[in-house]
N, C-alpha and C. Protein backbone atom coordinates (compact mmCIF):
# COMPACT_ATOMS: atom_id res chain seq x y z
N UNK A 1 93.71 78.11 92.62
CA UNK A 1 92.54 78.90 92.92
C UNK A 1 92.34 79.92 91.80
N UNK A 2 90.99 79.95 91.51
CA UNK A 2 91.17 80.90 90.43
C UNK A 2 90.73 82.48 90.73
N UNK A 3 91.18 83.28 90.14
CA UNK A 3 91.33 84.99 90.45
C UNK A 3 89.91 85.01 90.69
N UNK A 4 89.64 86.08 92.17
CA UNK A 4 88.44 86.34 92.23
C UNK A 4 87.71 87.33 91.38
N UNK A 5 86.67 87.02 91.01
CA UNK A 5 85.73 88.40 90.17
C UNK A 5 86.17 89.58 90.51
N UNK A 6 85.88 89.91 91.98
CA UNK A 6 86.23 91.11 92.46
C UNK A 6 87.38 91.57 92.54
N UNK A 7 88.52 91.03 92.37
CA UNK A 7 89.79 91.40 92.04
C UNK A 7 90.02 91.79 90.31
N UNK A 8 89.36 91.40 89.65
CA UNK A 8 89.42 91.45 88.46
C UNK A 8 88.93 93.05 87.96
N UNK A 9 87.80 93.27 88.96
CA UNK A 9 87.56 94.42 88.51
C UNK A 9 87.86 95.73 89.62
N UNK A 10 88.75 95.14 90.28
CA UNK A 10 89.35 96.32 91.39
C UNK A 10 90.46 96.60 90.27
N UNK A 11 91.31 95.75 89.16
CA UNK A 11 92.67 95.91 88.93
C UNK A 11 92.30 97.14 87.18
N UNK A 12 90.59 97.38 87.20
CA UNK A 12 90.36 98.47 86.19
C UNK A 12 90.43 99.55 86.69
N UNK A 13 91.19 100.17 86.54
CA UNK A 13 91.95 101.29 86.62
C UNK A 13 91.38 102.98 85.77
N UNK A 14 92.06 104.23 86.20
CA UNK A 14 91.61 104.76 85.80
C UNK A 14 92.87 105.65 84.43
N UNK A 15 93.59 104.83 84.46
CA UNK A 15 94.85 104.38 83.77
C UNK A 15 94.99 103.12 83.00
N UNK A 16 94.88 103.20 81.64
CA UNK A 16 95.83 102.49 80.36
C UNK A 16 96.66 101.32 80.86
N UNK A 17 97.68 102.34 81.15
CA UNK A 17 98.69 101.41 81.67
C UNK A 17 98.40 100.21 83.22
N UNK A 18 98.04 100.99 84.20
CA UNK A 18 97.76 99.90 85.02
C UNK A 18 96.86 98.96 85.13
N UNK A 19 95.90 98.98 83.99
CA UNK A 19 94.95 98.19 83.83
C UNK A 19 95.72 97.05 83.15
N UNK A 20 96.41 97.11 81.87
CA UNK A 20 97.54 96.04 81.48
C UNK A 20 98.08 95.65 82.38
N UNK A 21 98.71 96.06 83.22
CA UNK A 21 100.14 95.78 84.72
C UNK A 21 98.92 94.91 85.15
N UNK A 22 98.14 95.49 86.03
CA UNK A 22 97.20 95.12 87.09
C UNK A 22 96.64 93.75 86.39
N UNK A 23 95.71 93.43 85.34
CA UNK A 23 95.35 92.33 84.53
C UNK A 23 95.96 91.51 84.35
N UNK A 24 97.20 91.87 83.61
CA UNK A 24 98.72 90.90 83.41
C UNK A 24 98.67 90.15 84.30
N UNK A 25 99.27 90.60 85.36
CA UNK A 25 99.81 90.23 86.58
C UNK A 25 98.52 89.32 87.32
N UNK A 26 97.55 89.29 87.15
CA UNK A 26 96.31 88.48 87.54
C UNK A 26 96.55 87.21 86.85
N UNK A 27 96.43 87.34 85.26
CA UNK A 27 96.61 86.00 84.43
C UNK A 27 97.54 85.31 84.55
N UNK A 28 98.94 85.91 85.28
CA UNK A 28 100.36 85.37 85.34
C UNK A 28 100.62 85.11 86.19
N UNK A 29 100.62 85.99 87.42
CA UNK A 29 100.76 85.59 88.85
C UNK A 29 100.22 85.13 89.83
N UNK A 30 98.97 85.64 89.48
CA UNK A 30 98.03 85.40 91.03
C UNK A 30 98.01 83.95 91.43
N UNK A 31 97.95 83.16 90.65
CA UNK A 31 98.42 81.68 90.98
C UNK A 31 99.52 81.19 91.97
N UNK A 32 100.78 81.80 91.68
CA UNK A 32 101.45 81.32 92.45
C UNK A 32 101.75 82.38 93.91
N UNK A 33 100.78 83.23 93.82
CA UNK A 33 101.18 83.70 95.21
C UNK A 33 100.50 82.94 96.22
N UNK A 34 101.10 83.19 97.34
CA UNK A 34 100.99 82.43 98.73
C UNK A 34 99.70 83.47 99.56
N UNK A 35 99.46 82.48 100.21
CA UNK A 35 97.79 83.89 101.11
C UNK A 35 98.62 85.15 101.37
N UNK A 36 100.01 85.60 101.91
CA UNK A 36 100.79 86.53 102.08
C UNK A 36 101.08 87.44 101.29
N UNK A 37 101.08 87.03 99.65
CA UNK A 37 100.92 87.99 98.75
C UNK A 37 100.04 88.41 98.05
N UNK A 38 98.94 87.15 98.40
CA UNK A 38 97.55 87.41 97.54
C UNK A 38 96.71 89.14 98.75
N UNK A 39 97.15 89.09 100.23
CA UNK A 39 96.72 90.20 100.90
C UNK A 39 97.60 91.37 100.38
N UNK A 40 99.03 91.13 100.13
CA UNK A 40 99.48 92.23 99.73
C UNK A 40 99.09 93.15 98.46
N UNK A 41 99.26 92.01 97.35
CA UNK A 41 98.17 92.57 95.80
C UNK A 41 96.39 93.21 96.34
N UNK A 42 96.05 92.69 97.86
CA UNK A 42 94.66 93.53 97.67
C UNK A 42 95.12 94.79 98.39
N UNK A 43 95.79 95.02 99.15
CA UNK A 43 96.28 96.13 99.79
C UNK A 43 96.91 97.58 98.57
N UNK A 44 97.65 96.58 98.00
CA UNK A 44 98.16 97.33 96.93
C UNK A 44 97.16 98.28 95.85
N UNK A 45 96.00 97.64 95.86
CA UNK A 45 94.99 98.10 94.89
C UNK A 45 94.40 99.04 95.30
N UNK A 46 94.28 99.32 96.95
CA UNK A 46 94.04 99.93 98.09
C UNK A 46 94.53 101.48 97.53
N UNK A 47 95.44 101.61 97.19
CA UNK A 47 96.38 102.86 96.50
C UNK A 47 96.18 103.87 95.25
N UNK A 48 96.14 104.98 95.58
CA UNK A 48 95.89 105.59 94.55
C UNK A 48 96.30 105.52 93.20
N UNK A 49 96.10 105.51 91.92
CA UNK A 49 96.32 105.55 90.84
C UNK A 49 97.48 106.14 90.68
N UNK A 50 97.90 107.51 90.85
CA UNK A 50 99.53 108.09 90.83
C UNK A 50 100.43 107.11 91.39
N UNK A 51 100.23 106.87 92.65
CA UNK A 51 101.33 106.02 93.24
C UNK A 51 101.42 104.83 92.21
N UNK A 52 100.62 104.51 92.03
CA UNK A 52 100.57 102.80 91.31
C UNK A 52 101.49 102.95 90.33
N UNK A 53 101.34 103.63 89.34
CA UNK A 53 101.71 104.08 88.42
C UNK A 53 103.27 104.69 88.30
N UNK A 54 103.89 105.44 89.12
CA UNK A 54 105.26 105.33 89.40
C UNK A 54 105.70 104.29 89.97
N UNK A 55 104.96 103.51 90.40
CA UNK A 55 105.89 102.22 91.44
C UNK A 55 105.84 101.26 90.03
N UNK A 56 104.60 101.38 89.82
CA UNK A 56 104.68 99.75 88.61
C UNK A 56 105.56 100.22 87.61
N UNK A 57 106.03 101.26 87.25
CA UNK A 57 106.68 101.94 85.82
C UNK A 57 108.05 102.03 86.68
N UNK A 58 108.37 101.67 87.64
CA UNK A 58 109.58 102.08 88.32
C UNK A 58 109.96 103.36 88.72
N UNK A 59 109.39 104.42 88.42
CA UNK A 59 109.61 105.52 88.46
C UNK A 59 110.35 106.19 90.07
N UNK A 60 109.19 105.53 90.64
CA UNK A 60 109.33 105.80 92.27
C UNK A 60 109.59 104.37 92.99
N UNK A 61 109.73 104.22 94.15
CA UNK A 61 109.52 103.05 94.77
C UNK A 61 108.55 102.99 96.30
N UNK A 62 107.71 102.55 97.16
CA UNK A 62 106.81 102.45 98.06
C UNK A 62 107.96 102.71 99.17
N UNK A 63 107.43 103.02 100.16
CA UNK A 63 108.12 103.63 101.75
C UNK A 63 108.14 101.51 102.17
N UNK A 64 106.92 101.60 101.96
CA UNK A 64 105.87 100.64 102.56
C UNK A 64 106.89 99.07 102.58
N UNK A 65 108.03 98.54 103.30
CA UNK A 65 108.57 97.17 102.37
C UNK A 65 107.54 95.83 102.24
N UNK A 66 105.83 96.05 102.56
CA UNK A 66 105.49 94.99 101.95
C UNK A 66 104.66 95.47 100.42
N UNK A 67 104.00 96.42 100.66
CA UNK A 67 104.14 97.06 98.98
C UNK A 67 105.09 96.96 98.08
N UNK A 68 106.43 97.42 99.04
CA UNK A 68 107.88 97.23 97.91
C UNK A 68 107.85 95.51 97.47
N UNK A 69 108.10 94.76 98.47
CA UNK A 69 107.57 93.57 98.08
C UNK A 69 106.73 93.03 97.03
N UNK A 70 105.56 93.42 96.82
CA UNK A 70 104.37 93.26 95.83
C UNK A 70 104.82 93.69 94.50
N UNK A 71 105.21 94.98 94.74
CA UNK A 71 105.38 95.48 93.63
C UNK A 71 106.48 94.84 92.47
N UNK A 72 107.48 94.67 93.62
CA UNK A 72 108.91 93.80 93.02
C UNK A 72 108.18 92.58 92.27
N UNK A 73 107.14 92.25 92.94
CA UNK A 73 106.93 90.63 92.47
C UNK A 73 106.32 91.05 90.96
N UNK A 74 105.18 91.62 90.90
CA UNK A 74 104.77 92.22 89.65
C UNK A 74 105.51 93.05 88.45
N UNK A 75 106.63 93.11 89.06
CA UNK A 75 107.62 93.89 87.98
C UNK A 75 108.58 92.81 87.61
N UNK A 76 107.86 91.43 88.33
CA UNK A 76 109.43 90.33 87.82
C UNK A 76 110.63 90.52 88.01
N UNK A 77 110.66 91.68 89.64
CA UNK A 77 112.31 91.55 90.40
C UNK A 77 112.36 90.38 91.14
C-alpha cells in the first residue's frame, strides 16, 4: 500500500530533525507495518513536537507502551 498523501504531510514538522525521522521512516517503514502500527504512527503524529523530538532522539522515552512501541520501531529497536 502506498503512504497516504495525508500522512506525508502530517510527518512536516515544525522541526529539521523530525521532518527527516518522520519522512525517513515513511519511505522505509510504512510498508511493512501491520494496520496496528500504521494506527500507532497516526497517533504518534497526534503529539506535540517537543515530545517527538526527545522520544525520536532518545532523549526521553513515552509513558504510553504503544507509542513506546512505535517509536522503538522507528528508531530500529
Amino acid at each position: 500500500m502506498a503512504v497516504p498523501a495525508r500522512l506525508r504531510w502530517r510527518c512536516r514538522r515544525g522541526l529539521l530533525e523530525l521532518d527527516l525521522i518522520l519522512e525517513g521512516f515513511l519511505e522505509d517503514g510504512w510498508e511493512r507495518l501491520d494496520e496496528a502500527g500504521r494506527a500507532g504512527f497516526e497517533r504518534l503524529l497526534q503529539q506535540p513536537d517537543q515530545e517527538l523530538q526527545g522520544w525520536l532522539l532518545g532523549r526521553t522515552q513515552p509513558l504510553d507502551p504503544g507509542l513506546a512501541r512505535t517509536v522503538a520501531r522507528i528508531r530500529g529497536e
